[in-house]
N, C-alpha and C. Protein backbone atom coordinates (compact mmCIF):
# COMPACT_ATOMS: atom_id res chain seq x y z
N UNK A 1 -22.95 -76.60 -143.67
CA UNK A 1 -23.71 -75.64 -142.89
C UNK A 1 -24.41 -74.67 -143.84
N UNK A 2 -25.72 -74.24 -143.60
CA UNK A 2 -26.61 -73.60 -144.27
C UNK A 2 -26.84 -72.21 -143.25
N UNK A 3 -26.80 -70.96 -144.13
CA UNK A 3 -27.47 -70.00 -143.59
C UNK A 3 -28.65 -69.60 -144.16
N UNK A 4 -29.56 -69.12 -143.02
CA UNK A 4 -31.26 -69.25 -143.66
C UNK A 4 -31.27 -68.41 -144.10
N UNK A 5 -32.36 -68.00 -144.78
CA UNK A 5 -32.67 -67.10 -146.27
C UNK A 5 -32.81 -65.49 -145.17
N UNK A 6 -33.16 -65.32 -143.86
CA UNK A 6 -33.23 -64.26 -143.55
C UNK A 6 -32.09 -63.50 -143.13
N UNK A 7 -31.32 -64.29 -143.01
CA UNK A 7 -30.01 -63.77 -142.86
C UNK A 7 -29.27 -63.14 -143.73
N UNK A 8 -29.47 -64.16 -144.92
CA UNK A 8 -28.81 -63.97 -146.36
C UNK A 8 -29.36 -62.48 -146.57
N UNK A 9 -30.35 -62.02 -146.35
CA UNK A 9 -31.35 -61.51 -146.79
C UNK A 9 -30.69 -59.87 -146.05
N UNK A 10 -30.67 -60.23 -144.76
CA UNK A 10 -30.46 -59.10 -144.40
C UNK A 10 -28.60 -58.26 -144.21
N UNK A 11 -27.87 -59.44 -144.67
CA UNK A 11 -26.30 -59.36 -145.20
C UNK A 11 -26.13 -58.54 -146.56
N UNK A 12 -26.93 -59.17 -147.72
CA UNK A 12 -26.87 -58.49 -148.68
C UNK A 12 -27.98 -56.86 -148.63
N UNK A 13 -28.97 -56.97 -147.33
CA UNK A 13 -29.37 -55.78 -147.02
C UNK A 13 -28.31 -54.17 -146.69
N UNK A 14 -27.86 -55.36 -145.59
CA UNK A 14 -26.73 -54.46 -144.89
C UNK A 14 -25.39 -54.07 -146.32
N UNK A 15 -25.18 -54.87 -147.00
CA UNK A 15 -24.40 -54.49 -147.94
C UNK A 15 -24.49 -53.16 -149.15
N UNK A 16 -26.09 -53.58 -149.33
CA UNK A 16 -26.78 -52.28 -150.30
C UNK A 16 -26.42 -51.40 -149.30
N UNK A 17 -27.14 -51.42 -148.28
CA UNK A 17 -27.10 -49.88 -147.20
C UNK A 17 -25.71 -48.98 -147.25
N UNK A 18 -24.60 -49.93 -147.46
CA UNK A 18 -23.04 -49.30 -147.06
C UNK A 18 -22.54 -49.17 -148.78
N UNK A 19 -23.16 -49.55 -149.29
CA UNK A 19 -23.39 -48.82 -150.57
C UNK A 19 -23.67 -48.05 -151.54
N UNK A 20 -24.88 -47.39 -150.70
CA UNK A 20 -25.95 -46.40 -150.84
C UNK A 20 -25.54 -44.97 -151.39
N UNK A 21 -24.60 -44.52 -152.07
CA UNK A 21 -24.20 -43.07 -151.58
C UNK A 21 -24.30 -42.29 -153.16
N UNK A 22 -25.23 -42.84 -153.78
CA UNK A 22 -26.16 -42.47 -154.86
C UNK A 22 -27.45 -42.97 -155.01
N UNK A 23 -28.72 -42.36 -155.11
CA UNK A 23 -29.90 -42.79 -155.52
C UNK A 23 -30.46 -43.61 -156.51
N UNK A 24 -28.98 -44.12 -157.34
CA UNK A 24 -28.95 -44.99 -158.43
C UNK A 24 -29.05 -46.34 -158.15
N UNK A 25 -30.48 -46.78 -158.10
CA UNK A 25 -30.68 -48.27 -158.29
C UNK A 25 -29.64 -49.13 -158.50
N UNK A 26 -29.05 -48.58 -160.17
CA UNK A 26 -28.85 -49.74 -160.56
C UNK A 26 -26.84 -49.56 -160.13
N UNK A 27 -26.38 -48.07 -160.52
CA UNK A 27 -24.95 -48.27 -159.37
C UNK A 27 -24.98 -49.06 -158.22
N UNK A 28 -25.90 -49.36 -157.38
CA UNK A 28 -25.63 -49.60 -155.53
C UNK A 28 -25.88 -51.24 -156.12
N UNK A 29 -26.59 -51.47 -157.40
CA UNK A 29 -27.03 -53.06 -157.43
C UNK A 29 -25.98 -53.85 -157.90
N UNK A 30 -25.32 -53.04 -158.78
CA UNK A 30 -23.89 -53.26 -159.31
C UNK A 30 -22.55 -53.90 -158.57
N UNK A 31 -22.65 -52.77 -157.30
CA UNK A 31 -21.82 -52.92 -156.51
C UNK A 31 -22.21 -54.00 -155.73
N UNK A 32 -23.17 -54.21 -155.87
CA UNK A 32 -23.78 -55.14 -154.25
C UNK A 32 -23.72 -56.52 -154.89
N UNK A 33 -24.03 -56.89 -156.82
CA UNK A 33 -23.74 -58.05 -156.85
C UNK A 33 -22.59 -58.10 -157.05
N UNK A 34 -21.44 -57.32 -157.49
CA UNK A 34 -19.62 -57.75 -157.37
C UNK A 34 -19.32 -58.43 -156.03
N UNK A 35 -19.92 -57.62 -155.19
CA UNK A 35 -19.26 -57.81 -153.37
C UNK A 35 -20.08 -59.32 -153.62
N UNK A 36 -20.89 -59.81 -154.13
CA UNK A 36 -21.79 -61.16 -153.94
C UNK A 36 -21.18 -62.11 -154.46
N UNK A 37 -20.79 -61.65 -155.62
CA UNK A 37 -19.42 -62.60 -156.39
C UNK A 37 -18.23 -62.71 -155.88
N UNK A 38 -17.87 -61.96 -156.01
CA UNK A 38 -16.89 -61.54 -155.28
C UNK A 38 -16.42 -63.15 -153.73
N UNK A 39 -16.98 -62.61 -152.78
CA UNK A 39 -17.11 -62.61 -151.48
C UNK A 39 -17.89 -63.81 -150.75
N UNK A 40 -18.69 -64.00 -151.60
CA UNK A 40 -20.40 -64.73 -150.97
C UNK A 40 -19.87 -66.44 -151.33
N UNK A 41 -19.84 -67.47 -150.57
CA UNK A 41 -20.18 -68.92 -151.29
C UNK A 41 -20.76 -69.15 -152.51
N UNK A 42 -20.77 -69.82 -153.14
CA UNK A 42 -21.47 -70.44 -153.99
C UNK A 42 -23.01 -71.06 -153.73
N UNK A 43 -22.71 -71.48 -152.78
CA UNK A 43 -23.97 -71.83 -151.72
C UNK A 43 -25.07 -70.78 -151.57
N UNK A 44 -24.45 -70.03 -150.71
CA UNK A 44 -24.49 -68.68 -149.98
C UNK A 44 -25.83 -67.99 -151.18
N UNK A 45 -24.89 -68.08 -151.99
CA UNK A 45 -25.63 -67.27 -153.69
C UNK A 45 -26.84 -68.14 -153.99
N UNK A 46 -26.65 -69.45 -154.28
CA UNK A 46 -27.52 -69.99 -154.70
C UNK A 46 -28.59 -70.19 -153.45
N UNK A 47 -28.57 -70.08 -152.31
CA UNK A 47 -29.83 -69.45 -151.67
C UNK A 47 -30.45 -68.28 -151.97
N UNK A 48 -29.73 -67.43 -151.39
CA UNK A 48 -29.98 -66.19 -152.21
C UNK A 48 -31.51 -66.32 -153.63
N UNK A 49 -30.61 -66.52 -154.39
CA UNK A 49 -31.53 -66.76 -155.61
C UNK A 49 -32.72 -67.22 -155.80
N UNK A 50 -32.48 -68.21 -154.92
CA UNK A 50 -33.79 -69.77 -155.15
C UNK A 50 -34.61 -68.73 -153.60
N UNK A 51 -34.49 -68.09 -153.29
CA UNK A 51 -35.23 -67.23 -152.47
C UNK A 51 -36.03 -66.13 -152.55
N UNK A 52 -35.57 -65.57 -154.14
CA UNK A 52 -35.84 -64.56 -154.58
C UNK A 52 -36.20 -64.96 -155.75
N UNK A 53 -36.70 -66.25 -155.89
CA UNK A 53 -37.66 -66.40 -156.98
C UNK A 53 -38.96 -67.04 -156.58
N UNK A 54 -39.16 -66.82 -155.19
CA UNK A 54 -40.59 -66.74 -154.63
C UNK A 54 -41.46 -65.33 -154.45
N UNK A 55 -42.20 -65.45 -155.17
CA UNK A 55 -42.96 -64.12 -155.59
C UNK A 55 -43.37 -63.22 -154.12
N UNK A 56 -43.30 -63.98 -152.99
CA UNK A 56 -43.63 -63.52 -151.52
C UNK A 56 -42.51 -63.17 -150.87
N UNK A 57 -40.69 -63.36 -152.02
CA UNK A 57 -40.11 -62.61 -151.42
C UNK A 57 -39.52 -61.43 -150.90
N UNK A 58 -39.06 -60.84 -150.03
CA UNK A 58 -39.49 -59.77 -149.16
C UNK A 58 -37.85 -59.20 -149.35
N UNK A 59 -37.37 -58.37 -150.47
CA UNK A 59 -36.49 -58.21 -150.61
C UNK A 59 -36.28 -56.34 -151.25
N UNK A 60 -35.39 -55.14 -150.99
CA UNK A 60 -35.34 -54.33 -151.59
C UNK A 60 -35.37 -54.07 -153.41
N UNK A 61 -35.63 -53.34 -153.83
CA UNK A 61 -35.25 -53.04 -155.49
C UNK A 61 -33.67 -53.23 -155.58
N UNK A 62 -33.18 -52.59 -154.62
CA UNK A 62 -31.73 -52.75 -155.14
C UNK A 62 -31.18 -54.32 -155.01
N UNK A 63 -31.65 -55.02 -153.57
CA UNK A 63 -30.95 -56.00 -153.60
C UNK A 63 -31.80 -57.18 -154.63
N UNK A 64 -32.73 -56.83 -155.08
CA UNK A 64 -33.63 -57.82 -156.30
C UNK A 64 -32.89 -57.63 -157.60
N UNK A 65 -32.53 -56.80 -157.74
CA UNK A 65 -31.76 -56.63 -158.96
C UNK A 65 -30.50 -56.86 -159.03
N UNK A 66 -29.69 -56.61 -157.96
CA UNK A 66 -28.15 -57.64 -157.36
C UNK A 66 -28.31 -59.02 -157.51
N UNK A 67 -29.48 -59.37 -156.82
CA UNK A 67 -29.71 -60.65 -157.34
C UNK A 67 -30.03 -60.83 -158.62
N UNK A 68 -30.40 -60.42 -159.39
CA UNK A 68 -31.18 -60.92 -160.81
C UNK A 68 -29.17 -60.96 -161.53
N UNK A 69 -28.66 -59.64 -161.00
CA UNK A 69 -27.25 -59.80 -161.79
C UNK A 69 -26.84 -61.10 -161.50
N UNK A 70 -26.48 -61.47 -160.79
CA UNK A 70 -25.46 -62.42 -160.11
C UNK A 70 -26.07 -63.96 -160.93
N UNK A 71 -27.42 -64.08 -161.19
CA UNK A 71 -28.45 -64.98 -161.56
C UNK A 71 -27.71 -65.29 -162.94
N UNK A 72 -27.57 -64.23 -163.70
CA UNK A 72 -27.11 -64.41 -164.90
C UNK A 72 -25.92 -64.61 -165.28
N UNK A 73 -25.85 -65.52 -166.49
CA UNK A 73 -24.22 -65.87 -166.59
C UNK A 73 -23.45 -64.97 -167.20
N UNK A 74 -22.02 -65.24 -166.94
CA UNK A 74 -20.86 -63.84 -167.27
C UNK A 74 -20.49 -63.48 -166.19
């Protein structure tokens, strides 16, 4: 079973949001890719990603950069 990219989209939205409780980009992005590791499929992630490497995708600063973490190995 596959969940579509807008969903994904708006999970890791909702996740930044309940994260939010500094203006720091890159703290809330931090947190938001652990909870992604953490928590998220393997799957799950690798949509994610391959979603957010379409230049038309429609995603926050914080959660683009959650993603870019999670992208990288370590």
């Amino acid at each position: 079973m596959t969940v579509n990219a807008d969903k994904l989209v708006r999970m890791a939205q909702q996740i930044a949001d309940n994260n939010s409780f500094t203006p720091d980009v890159d703290i809330v992005a931090a947190k938001v890719a652990d909870h992604l590791q953490r928590f998220w499929d393997p799957r799950m992630k690798q949509q994610i990603i391959d979603y957010a490497s379409h230049p038309e995708a429609q995603l926050s600063a914080v959660v683009r950069e959650a993603i870019a973490r999670i992208r990288e190995p370590g």
